[in-house]
N, C-alpha and C. Protein backbone atom coordinates (compact mmCIF):
# COMPACT_ATOMS: atom_id res chain seq x y z
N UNK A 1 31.27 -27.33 88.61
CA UNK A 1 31.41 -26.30 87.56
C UNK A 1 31.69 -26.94 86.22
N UNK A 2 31.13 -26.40 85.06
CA UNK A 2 31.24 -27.20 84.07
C UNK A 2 32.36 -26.46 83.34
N UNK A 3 33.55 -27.52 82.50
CA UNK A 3 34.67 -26.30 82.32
C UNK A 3 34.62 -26.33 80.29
N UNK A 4 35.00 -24.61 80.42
CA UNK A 4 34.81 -24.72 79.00
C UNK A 4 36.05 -24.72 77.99
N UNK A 5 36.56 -25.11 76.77
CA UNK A 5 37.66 -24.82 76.04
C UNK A 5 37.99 -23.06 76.31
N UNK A 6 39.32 -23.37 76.26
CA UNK A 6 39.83 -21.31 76.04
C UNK A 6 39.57 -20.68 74.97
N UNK A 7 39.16 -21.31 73.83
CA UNK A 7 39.12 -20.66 72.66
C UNK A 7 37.79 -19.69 72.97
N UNK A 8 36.35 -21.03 73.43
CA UNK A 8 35.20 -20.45 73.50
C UNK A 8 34.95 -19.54 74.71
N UNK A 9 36.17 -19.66 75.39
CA UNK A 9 35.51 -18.64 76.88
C UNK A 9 36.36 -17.23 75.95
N UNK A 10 37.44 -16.87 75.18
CA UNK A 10 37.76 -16.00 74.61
C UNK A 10 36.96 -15.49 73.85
N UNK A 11 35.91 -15.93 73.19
CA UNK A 11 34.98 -15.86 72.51
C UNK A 11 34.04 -15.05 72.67
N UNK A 12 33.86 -15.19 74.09
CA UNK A 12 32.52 -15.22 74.51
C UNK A 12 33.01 -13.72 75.11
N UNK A 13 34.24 -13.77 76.03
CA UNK A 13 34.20 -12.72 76.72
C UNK A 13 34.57 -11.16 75.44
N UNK A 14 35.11 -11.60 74.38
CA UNK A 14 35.19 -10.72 73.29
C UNK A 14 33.70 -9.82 72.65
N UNK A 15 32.67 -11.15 72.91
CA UNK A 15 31.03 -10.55 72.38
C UNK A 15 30.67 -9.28 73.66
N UNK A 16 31.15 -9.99 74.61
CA UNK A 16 30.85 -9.08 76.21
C UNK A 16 31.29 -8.22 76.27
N UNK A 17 32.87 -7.98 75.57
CA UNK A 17 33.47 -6.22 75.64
C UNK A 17 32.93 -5.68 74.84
N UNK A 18 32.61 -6.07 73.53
CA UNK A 18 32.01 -5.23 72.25
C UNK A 18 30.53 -4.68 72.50
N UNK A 19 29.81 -6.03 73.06
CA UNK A 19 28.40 -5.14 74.15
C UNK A 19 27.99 -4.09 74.95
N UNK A 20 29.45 -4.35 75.67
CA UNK A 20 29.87 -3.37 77.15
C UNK A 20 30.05 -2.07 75.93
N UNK A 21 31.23 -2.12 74.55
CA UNK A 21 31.26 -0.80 74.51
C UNK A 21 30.03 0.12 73.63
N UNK A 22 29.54 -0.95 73.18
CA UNK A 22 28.19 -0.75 72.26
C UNK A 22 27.40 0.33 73.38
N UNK A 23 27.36 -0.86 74.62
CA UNK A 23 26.32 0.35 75.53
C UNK A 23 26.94 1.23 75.86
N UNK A 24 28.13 1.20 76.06
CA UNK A 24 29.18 2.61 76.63
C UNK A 24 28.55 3.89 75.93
N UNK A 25 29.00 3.79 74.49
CA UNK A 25 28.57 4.73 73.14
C UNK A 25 27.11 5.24 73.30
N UNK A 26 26.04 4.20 73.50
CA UNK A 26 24.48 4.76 73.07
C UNK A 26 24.48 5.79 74.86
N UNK A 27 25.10 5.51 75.97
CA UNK A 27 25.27 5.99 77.24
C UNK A 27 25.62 7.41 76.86
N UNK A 28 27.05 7.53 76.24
CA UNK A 28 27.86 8.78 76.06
C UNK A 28 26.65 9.80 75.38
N UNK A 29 26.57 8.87 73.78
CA UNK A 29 25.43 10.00 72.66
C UNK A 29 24.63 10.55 73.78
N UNK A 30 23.59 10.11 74.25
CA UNK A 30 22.40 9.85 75.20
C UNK A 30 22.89 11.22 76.33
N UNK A 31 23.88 10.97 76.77
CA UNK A 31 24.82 12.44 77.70
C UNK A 31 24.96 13.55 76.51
N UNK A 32 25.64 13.67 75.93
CA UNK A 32 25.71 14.33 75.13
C UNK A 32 24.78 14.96 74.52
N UNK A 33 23.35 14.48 74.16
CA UNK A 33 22.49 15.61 73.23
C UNK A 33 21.56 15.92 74.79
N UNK A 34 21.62 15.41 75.80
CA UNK A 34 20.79 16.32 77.02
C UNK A 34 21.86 17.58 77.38
């Protein structure tokens, strides 16, 4: 396994929640006007 600094795995998993809620939102709208 290749190991990474904590800064960049914090990093990374921060882009991944903001994605996750990005799609959450276009999911909800998307419920919402059907």
């Amino acid at each position: 396994m290749v190991e990474y600094p904590e800064k960049e795995n914090q990093e990374n998993t921060l882009e991944e929640v903001f994605i996750l809620n990005k799609l959450l939102m276009i999911i909800m709208i998307i419920n919402a006007s059907n």
